[in-house]
Every structure is written in C-alpha cells, then in structure tokens.
Protein backbone atom coordinates (compact mmCIF):
# COMPACT_ATOMS: atom_id res chain seq x y z
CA UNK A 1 26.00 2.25 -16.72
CA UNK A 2 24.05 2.13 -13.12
CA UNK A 3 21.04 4.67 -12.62
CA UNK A 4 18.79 5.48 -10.34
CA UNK A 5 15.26 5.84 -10.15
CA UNK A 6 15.41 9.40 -9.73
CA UNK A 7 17.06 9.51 -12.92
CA UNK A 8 14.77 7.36 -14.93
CA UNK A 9 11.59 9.43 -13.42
CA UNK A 10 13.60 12.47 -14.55
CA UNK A 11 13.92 11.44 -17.84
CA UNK A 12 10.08 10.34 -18.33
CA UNK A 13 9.12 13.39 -17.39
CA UNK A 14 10.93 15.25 -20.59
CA UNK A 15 9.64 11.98 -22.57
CA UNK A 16 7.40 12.37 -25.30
CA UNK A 17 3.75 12.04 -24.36
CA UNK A 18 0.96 10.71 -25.14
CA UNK A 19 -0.55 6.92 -25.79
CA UNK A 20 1.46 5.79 -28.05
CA UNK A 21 4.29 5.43 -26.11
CA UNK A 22 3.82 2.71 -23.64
CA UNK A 23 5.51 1.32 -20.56
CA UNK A 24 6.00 -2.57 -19.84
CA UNK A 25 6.54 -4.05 -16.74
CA UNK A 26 7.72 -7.53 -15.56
CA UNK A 27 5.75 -8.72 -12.58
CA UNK A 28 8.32 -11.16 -10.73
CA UNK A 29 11.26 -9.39 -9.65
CA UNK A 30 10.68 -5.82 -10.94
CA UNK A 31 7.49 -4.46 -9.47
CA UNK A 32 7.44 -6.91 -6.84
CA UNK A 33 10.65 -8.25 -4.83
CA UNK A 34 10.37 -12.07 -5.10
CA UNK A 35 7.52 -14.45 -7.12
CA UNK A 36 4.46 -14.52 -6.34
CA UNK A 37 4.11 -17.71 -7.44
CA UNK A 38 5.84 -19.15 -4.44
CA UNK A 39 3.38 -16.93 -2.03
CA UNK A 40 0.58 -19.43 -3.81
CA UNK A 41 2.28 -22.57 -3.62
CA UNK A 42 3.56 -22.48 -0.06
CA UNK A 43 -0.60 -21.20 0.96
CA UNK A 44 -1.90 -23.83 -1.37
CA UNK A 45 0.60 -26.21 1.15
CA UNK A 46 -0.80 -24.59 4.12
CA UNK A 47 -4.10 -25.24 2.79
CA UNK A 48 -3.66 -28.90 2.26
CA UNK A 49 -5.04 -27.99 -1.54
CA UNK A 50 -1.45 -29.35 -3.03
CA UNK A 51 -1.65 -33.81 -2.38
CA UNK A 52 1.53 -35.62 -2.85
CA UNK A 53 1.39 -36.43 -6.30
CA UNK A 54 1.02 -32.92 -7.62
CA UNK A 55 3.91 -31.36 -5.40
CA UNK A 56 6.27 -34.42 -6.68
CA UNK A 57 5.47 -33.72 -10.30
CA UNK A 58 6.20 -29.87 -9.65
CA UNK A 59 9.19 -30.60 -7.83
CA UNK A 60 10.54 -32.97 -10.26
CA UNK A 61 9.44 -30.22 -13.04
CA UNK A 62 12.40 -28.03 -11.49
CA UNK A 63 14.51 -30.10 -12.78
CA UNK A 64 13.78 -29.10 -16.18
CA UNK A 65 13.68 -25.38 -15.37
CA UNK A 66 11.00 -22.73 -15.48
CA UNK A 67 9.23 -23.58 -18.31
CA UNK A 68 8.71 -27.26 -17.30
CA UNK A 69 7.76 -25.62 -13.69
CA UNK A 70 5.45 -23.38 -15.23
CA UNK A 71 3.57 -26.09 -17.21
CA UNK A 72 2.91 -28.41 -14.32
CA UNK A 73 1.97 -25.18 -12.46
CA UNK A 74 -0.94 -25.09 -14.82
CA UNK A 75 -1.54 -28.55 -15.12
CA UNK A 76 -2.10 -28.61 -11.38
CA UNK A 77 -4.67 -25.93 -11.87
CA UNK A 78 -7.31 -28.09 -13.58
CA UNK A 79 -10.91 -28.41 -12.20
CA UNK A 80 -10.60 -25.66 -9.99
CA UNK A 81 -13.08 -22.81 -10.64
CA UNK A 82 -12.21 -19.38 -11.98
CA UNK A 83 -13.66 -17.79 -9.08
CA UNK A 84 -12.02 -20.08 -6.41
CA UNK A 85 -8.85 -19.24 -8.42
CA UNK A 86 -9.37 -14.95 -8.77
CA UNK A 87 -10.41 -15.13 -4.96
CA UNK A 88 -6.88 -16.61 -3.74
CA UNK A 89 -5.35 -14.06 -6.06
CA UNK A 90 -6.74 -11.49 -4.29
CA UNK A 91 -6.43 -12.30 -0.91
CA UNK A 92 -2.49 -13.45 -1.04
CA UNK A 93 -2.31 -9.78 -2.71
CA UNK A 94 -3.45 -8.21 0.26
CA UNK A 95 -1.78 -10.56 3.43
CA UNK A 96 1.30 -11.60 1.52
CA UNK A 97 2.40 -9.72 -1.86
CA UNK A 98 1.19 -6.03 -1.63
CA UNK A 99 3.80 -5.66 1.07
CA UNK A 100 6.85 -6.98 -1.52
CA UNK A 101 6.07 -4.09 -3.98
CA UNK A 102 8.95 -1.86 -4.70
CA UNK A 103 8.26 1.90 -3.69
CA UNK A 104 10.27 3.36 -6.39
CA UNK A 105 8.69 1.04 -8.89
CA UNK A 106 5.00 2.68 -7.79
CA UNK A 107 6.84 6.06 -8.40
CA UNK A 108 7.84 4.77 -12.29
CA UNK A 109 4.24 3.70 -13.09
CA UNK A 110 3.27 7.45 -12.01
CA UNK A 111 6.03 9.00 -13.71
CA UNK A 112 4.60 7.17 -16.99
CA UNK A 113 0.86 7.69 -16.14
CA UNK A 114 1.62 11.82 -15.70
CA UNK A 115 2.85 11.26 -19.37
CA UNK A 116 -0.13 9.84 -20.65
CA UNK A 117 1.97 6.66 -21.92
CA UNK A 118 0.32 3.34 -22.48
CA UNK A 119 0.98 1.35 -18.94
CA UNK A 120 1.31 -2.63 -19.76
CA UNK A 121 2.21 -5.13 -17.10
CA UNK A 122 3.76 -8.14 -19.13
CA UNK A 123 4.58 -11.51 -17.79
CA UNK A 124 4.57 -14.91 -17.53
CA UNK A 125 2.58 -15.01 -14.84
CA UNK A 126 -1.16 -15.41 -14.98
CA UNK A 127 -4.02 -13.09 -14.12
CA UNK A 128 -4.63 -13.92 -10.68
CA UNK A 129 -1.18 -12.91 -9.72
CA UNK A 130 -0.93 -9.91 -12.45
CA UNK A 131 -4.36 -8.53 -11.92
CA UNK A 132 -4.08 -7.36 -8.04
CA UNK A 133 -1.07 -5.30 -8.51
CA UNK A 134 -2.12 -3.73 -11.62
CA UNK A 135 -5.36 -2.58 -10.32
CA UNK A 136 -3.16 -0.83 -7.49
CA UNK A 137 -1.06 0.53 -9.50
CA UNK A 138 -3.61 1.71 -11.70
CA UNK A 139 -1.86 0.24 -14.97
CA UNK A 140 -4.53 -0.83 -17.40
CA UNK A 141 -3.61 -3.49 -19.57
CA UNK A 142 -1.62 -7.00 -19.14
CA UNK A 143 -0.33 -9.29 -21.14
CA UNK A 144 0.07 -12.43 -19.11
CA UNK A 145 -0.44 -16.32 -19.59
CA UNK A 146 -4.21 -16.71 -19.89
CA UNK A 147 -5.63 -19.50 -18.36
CA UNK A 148 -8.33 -21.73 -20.01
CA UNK A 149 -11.63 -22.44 -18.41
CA UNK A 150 -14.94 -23.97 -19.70
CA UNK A 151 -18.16 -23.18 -17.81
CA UNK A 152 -16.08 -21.18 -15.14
CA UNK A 153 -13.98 -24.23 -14.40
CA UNK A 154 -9.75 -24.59 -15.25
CA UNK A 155 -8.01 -27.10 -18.00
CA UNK A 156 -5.25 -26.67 -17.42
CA UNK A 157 -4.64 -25.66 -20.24
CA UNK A 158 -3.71 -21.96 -21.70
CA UNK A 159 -4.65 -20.48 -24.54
CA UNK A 160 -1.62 -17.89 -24.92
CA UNK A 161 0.86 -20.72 -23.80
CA UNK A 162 3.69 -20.14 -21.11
CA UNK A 163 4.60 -16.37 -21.78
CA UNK A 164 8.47 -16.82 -21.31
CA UNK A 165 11.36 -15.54 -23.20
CA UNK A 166 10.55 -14.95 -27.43
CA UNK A 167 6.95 -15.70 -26.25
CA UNK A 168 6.58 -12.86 -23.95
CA UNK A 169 8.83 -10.16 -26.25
CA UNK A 170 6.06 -11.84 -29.68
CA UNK A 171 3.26 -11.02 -27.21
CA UNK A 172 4.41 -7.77 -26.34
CA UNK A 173 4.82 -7.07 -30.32
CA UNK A 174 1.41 -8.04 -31.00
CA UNK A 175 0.30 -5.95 -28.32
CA UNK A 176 1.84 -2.96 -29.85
CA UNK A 177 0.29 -3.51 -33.11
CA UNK A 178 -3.39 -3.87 -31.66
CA UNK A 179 -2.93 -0.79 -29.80
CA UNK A 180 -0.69 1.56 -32.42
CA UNK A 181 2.09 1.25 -29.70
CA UNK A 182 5.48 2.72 -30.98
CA UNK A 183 7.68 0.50 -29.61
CA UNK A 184 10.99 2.42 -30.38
CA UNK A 185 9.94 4.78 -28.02
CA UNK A 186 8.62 2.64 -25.54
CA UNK A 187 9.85 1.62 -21.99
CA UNK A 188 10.32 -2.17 -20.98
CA UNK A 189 11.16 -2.98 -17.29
CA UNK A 190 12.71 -6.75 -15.95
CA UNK A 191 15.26 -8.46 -13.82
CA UNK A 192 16.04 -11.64 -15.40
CA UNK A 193 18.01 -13.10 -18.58
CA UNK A 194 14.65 -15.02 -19.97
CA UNK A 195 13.79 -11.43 -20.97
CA UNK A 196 16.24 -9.97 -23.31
CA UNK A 197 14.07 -10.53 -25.99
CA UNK A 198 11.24 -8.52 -24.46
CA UNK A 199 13.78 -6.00 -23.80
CA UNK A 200 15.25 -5.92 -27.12
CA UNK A 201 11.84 -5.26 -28.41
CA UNK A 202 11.64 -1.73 -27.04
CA UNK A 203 13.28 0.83 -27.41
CA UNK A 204 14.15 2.09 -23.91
CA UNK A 205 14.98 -0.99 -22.23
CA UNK A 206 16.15 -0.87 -18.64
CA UNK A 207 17.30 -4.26 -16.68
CA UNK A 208 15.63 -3.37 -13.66
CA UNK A 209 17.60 -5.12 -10.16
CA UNK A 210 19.13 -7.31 -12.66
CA UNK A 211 20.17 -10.99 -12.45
CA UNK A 212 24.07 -12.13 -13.08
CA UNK A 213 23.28 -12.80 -16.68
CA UNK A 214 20.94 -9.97 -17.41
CA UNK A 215 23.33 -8.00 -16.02
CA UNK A 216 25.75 -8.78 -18.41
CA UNK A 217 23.77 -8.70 -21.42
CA UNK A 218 23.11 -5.36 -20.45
CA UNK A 219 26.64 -4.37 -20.24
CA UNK A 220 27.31 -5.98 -23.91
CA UNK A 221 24.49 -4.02 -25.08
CA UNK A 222 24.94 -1.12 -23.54
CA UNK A 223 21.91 -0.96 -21.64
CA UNK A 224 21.70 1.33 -18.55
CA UNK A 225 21.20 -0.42 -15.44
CA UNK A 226 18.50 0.39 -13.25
CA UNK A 227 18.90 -0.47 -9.03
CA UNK A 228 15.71 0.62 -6.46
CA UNK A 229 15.74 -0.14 -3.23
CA UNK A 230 13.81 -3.25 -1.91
CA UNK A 231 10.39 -3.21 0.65
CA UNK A 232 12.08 -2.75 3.99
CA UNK A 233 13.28 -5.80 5.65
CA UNK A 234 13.49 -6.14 10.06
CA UNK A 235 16.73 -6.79 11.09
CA UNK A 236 17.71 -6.49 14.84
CA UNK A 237 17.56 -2.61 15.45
CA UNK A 238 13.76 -3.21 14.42
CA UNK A 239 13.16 -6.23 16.54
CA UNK A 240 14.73 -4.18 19.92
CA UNK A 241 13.32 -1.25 18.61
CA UNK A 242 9.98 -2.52 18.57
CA UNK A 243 10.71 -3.54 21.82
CA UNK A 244 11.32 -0.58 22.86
CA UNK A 245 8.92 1.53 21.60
CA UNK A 246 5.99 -0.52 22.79
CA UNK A 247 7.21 -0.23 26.37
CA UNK A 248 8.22 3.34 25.58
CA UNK A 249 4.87 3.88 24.51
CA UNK A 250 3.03 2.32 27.97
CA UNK A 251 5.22 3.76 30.25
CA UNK A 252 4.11 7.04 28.98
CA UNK A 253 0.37 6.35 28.71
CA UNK A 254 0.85 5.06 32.79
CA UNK A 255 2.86 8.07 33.43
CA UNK A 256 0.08 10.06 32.00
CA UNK A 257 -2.71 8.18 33.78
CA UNK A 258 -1.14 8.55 37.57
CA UNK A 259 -0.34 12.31 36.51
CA UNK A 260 -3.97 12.54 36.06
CA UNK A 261 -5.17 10.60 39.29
CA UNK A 262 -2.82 12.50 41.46
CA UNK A 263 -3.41 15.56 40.17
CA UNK A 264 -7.23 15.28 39.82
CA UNK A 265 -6.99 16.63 36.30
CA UNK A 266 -7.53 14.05 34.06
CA UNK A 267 -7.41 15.71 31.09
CA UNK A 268 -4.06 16.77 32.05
CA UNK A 269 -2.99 13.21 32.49
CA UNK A 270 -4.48 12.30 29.40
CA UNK A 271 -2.14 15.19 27.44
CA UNK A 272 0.93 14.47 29.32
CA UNK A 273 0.52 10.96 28.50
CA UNK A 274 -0.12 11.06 24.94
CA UNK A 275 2.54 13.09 24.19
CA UNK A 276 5.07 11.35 26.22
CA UNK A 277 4.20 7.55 25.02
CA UNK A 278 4.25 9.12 21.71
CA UNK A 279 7.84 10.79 21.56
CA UNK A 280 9.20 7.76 23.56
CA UNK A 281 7.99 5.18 21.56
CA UNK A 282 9.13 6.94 17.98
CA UNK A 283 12.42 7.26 19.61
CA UNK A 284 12.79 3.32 20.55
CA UNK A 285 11.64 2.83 16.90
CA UNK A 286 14.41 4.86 15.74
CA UNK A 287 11.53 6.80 13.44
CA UNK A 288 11.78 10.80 12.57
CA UNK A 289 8.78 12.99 11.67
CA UNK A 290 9.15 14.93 8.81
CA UNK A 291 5.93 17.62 8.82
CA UNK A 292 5.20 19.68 6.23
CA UNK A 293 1.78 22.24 7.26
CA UNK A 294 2.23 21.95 10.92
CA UNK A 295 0.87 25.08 11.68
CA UNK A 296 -2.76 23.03 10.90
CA UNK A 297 -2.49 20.99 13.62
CA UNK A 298 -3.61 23.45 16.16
CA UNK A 299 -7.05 24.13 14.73
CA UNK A 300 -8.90 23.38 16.94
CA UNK A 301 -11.41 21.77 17.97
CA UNK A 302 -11.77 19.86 14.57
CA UNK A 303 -12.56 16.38 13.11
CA UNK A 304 -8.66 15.05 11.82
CA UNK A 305 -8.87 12.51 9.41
CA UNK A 306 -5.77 10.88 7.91
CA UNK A 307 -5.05 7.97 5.68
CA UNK A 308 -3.98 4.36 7.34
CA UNK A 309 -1.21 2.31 6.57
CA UNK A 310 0.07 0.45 9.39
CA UNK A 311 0.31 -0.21 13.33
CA UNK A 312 3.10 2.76 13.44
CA UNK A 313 0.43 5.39 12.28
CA UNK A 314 -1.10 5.44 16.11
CA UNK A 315 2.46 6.80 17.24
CA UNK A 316 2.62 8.86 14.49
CA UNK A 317 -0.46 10.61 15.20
CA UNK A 318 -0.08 10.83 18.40
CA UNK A 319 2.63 12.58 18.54
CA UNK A 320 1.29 14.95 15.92
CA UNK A 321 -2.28 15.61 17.69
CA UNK A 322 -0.69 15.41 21.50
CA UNK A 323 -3.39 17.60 23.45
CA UNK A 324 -7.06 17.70 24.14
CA UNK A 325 -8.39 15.34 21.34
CA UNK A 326 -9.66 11.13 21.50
CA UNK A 327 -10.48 8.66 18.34
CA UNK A 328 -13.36 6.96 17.05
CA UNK A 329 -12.73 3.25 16.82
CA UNK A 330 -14.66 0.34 16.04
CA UNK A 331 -16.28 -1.77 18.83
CA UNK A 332 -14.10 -4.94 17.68
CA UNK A 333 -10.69 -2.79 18.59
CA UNK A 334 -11.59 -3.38 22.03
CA UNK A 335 -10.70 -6.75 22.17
CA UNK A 336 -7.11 -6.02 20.80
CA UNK A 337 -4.40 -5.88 23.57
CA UNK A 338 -2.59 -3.29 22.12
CA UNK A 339 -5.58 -1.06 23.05
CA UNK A 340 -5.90 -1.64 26.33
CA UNK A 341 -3.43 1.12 28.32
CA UNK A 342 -4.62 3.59 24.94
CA UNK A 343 -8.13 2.67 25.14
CA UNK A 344 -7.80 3.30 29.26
CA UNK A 345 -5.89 6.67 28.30
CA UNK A 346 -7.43 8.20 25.40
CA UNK A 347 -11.32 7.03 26.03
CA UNK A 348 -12.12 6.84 22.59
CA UNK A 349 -16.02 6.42 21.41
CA UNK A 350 -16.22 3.01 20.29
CA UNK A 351 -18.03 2.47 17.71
CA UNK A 352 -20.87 -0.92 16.97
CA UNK A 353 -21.93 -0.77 13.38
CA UNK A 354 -23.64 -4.16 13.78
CA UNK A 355 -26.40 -2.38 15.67
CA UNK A 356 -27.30 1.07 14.07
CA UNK A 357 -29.09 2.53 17.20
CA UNK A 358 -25.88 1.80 19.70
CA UNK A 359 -24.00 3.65 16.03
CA UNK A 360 -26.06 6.58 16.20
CA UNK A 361 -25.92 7.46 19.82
CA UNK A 362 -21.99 6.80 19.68
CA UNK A 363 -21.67 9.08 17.21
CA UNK A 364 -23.98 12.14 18.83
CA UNK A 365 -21.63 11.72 21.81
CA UNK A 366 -18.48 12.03 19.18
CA UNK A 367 -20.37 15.52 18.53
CA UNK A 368 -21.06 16.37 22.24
CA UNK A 369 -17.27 16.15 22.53
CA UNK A 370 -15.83 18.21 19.88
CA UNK A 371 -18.78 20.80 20.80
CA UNK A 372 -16.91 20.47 24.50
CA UNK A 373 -14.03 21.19 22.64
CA UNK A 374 -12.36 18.09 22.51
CA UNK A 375 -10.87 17.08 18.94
CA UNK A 376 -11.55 14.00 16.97
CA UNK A 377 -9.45 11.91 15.10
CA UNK A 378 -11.08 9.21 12.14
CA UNK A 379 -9.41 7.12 9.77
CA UNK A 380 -12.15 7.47 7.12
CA UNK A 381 -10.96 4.35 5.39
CA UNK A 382 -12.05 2.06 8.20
CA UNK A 383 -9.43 -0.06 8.19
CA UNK A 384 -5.27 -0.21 7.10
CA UNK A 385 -5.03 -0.27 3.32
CA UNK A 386 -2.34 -3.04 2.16
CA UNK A 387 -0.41 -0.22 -0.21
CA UNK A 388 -0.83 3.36 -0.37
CA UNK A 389 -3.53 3.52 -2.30
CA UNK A 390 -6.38 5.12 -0.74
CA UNK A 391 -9.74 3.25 0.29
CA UNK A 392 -12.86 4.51 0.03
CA UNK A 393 -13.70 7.05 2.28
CA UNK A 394 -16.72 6.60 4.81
CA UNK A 395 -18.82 9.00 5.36
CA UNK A 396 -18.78 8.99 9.25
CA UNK A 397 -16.14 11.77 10.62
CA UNK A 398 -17.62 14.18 7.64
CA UNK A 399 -21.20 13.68 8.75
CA UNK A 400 -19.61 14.13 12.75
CA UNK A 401 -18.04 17.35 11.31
CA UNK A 402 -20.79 18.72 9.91
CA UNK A 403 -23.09 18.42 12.15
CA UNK A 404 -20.60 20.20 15.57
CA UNK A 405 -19.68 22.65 13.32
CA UNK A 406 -15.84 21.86 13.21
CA UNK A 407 -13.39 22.15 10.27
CA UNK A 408 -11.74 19.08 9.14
CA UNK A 409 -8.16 19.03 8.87
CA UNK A 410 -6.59 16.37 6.10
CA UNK A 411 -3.17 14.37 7.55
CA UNK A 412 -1.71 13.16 4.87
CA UNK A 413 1.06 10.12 6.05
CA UNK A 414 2.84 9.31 3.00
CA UNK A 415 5.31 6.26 3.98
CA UNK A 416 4.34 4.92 7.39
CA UNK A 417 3.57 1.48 5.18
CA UNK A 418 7.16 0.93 4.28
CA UNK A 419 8.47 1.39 7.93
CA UNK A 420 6.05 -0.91 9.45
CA UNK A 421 3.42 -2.79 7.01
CA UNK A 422 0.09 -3.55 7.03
CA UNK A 423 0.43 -7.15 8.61
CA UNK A 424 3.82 -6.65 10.53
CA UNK A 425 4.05 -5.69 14.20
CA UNK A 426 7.23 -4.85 13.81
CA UNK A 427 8.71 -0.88 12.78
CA UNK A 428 11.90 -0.48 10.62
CA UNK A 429 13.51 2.56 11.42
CA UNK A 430 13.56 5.47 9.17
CA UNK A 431 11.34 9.24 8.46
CA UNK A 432 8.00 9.21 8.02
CA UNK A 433 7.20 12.14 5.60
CA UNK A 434 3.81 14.06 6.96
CA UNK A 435 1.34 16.98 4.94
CA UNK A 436 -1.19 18.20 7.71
CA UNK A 437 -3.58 20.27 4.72
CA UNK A 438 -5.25 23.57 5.41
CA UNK A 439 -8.71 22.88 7.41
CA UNK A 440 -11.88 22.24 5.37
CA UNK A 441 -14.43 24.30 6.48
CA UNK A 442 -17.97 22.97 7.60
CA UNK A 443 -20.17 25.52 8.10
CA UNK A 444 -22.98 26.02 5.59
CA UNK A 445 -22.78 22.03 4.77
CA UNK A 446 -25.95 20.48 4.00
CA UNK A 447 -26.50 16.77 3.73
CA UNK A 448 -27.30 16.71 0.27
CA UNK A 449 -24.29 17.25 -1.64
CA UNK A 450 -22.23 15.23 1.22
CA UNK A 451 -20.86 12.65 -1.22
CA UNK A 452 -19.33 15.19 -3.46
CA UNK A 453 -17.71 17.23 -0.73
CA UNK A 454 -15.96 13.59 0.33
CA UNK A 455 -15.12 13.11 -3.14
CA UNK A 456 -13.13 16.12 -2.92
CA UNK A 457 -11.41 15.85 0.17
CA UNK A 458 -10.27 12.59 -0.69
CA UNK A 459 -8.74 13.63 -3.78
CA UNK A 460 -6.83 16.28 -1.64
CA UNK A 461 -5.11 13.30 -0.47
CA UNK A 462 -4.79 11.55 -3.78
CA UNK A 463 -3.19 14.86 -4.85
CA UNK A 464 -0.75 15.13 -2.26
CA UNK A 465 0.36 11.92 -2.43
CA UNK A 466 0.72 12.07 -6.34
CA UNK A 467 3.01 15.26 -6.13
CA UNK A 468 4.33 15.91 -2.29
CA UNK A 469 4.34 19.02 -1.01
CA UNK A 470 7.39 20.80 0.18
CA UNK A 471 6.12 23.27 2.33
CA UNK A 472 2.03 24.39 3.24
C-alpha cells in the first residue's frame, strides 16, 4: 500500500503523545536525497586530502560492499583531528547537503515534534554527517557510528562499530530501553533493504522512497509505503527560464531608468521599473505568487523585513513591495554583478560594518528616508540561510524602525529555497507561498527591552512557518 506524506502527517497528528513514543529516522536516502558520504569523499578529492593509496583501498573496499566501504571509510579517518573533522561536517552541510533535504521529510519531523514524541536520527553514518541536519531539524538525539579519538585526534577506530543492518535495529533497541521508549508505538523511517531489521523493531514502520528490495519486503510484510517528492532538480524550462527572467528582469529596471530620465521623475522611473523587471522576470521563471495578508503591504512608509532563502527572493519581493521603497545591503553586495542595473535602479544604502562610523551615518540616512516617506526593506538575517530555518535576527532594521517611527511589517516567504537554493543561480519553476503579517507597531519603543521585542517578532515567523496561514 503507497501513501503519502499528507497521510502519514495526518495520522501523527491523532497519534498518541507524549515522549515515549519516538520517531527514527535514516539519514542517507530518507531525510536527505543521496549520501552524504559521497559529498565528503568527492571534497576530500577536491581537496587533495584523499592520496592514492587510500582512494585504491576504498575503491577496492566496494568490492566487498558497504560494510567493507564503511570500514576503510574510517580507517582513512585516522590522525585527523576531531575538530578538523566536525568543521568539514559543517561546512559540506551548508554548500552541498542542506540543499538535498526532502521538504516533506522536514514536515514529518514537525508533525512528530507537535506530538511531543521522542525525535531520533539513526544511522550508519557518523556524527559529522548526522549532527548538521539534526540540529536543523531540531531532532535531539542520534544514534550513529561514533568515531574514536584520543586527545582530540581520530583512530580510526569506532567504538559503536559500523551501525548497519542488526547493528543499527540492536542500537536502536538499546536506545529505547535507556530512554523508556515504547517501541510498539514508535515510528521508524528508511529507504534501503540493510534496514528491515531496524524497521521490524518498531512498531510503525514505513519504507520511506524505498529501494527494489525494501520495497518488496514491505509488500511481504505488509508495510505501507511511503513516496515524497525529491529537492527540486533544473531541467531545461529552468535553464531558459533563468534565462529569461534575468533579461526580463534588466529590461525592466532599463525601462524604468529611461522612464525616469525622460520624464524627469525619477522616482517614477524607479516604480515603473521595479514593478515591471519584477513581473517579467517571475514570468520567464515560470514562478506564481501565492499571498496570503496582502492588504499589509501598503502600510506605508514602514521598515519590511522578511526571511532569506535564495537569489529568487529579490524578484519575489519586488514584485510584492513595487512602489516608493529601496533596501539596505551590505557594502560587499556592490561588487556582485547581479547588482549593478538594481543597485543603479533602486539606490539602496549600502551598508560597511567593517567601519562603525561609515555604519552609523548609513543607517541615519536609512531613517532620513523612511521619514521622507520612502519604505525600507531588511533581511534581518544578514545573509541566505541554507534551509528554512531561521537565522538569528540582527538588530539593525528594528533599531532603523524605531527610531523614524515606522511600523514593521513581517514577510514571511515560505518556499522560495526549494525553487531556487541557496547556492544555485538557477530558478525551478513552481508557487512561492507568501504571509505579509499585520504591521508591528513602533511607537513608544525604548531601547531597553529591544532584544525581547526581536525575540518576538522573530517567532512570528517561526510561527507562521510552523502552521501556515490560510488567510490574514
């Protein structure tokens, strides 16, 4: 029996709650689409960190299958440092592996947190490679092949062993017991046949995007069959599209700019513009906005703040914004060439945090403006975030807001990441869901309790993201 991830959410929800229930997740090939063991290996090549010697003996290891390939794997580990190790982990998560995480997978982890159920990533991979995700997820615990190190330096050795096949499911048994974990009422999640005994072990077991053979275990056993869709993938449309939309997007910004030199009105040029490189270049993308709150957008003049994603959520905004408002950017963004028509277009106050004079007198002109009544747009995070998770909000467009006098008005994007992700230049086409949040007044703000009123606009977002709106 095939199901869907709407159905499994559904039926977590009417789950029994509580922590004794717990959810366990395979890493490879359920919460992430491919291994990210091969993201290491091929930036270890890249790196020159893998000789010849070491690639032959993994290479020959295949041979013997994953077990054998997972041995050598840690073999090869030994005399690197802990830290060296934890630091590669972390930054392949963010360039390479945060963009191969399955949406609806993110939306099963919530479904289990709302429950109050245990959340367990378990695998055979190690740490490094668990740790990232589960942190973004927000799932607690893992059970994972644990890597030996004396004085903060690798064996090569591991002290749990190789956590594959009866390993993992004794591991995820002995887990249970430490933790009062009933596991006939507990959730297991994987893809491939080397985990039938972890499946077997619980008692809502669900082949998740299964492999040939896991497949048809499943089908002997009776087990329902989960299928989510995989991270979005450029094919051609998204490649011409892309195309497309950047000249869409220039052509309007020009447009825009000779409107305004012919007409002597350069704000006029500047709105014109906006809009029109906006709408063209969603078009050529092939992307649809989907707005929820819309009547929000025209407070103004206000500081907008909204959460960042990807290249695609300049479009997006500007085609939700349009009229009489310019960004805050940092100084660096100058030097990109994609800002260069925009940057012409929108004059946006740069901003030069390495010199905290030039930073304050940038941002009382960011107040001059909005008190001219000319909005402001800030992505309080500073920079894209690899996954929706939110960053840590700065405290920049709220102390801007504050001090003109301005309400700020929370744009919530909720999938701009999966269209176009953080590293790619290229947009998949699709809808882009949107909650513009009722403004946040400013008046009677002091600096004093400034941290807590972030605190709580930022979990406006965390909200809204958590359980989307359908209307504002």
């Amino acid at each position: 029996m095939n199901v869907t991830a709407a159905d499994v959410t559904s039926a977590v929800r009417d789950a029994p709650p509580g922590p004794e229930v717990a959810a366990f997740f395979d890493l490879d090939g359920t919460l992430v689409h491919g291994y990210t063991a091969g993201h290491i290996y091929l930036d270890q090549i890249r790196q020159g960190e893998v000789g010849p010697l070491e690639f032959a003996r993994i290479t020959a290891a295949a041979g013997d299958g994953p077990q054998a390939v997972g041995r050598a794997s840690l073999a090869a580990l030994r005399g690197r440092t802990t830290e060296a190790v934890t630091e590669i982990g972390e930054r392949l998560f963010v360039e390479k592996i945060a963009g191969t995480l399955r949406p609806e997978a993110r939306d099963l982890v919530r479904a289990h947190q709302r429950r109050g159920h245990t959340l367990v990533i378990a695998s055979s991979a190690t740490r490094m490679q668990a740790e990232p995700v589960a942190r973004d997820l927000g799932i607690p615990h893992i059970v994972c092949t644990e890597l030996e190190e004396e004085d903060g330096v690798l064996t090569g050795r591991s002290p749990t062993g190789l956590l594959w096949g009866q390993a993992k499911a004794d591991a995820v048994r002995a887990f249970a017991r430490a933790n009062r974990i009933d596991l006939r009422r507990s959730y297991g999640y994987a893809d491939g046949p080397e985990d039938i005994a972890f499946l077997t072990a619980v008692g809502r077991p669900y082949p998740l995007n299964p492999q040939p053979a896991l497949r048809r275990a499943a089908e002997d056993l009776g087990w329902p069959v989960l299928a989510l869709r995989e991270p979005r993938s450029p094919g051609l449309r998204s490649y011409v599209g892309t195309l497309g939309a950047l000249i869409g997007a220039n052509v309007g910004l020009t447009t825009g700019m000779t409107l305004g030199w012919l007409t002597g009105d350069h704000r006029l040029g500047v709105n014109a513009g906006t809009g029109l490189a906006a709408d063209l270049g969603l078009a050529f993308a092939g992307v649809r906005l989907q707005v929820v709150g819309e009547r929000n957008l025209e407070t103004r003049p206000a500081v907008f703040i909204a959460n960042h994603q990807s290249t695609l959520d300049a479009l997006v905004l500007g085609a939700l914004l349009r009229h009489d408002f310019t960004a805050v950017a940092k100084k660096e963004a100058r030097l990109d060439p994609r800002m260069i028509v925009i940057g012409a277009a929108l004059d946006p106050v740069w901003i030069d945090r390495s010199d905290l004079t030039r930073a304050k007198a940038s941002l009382d002109e960011v107040v001059r403006r909005l008190r001219d009544g000319v909005s402001i747009l800030i992505l309080p995070e500073g920079t894209r975030m690899p996954t929706p998770r939110l960053g840590r909000f700065k405290k920049g467009a709220f102390h801007i807001a504050r001090q003109a006098g301005v309400p700020i008005v929370p744009i919530v994007l909720r999938n701009t990441g999966e269209l176009a992700w953080r590293r790619s230049l290229i947009v998949n086409p699709g809808t882009v869901d949107v909650a513009v949040l009722d403004p946040v007044p400013t008046s009677g703000w002091t600096a004093g309790p400034l941290d807590e009123r972030i605190a709580e606009v930022r979990q406006r977002f965390v909200d809204t993201l958590d359980q989307w709106p359908t209307s504002l």
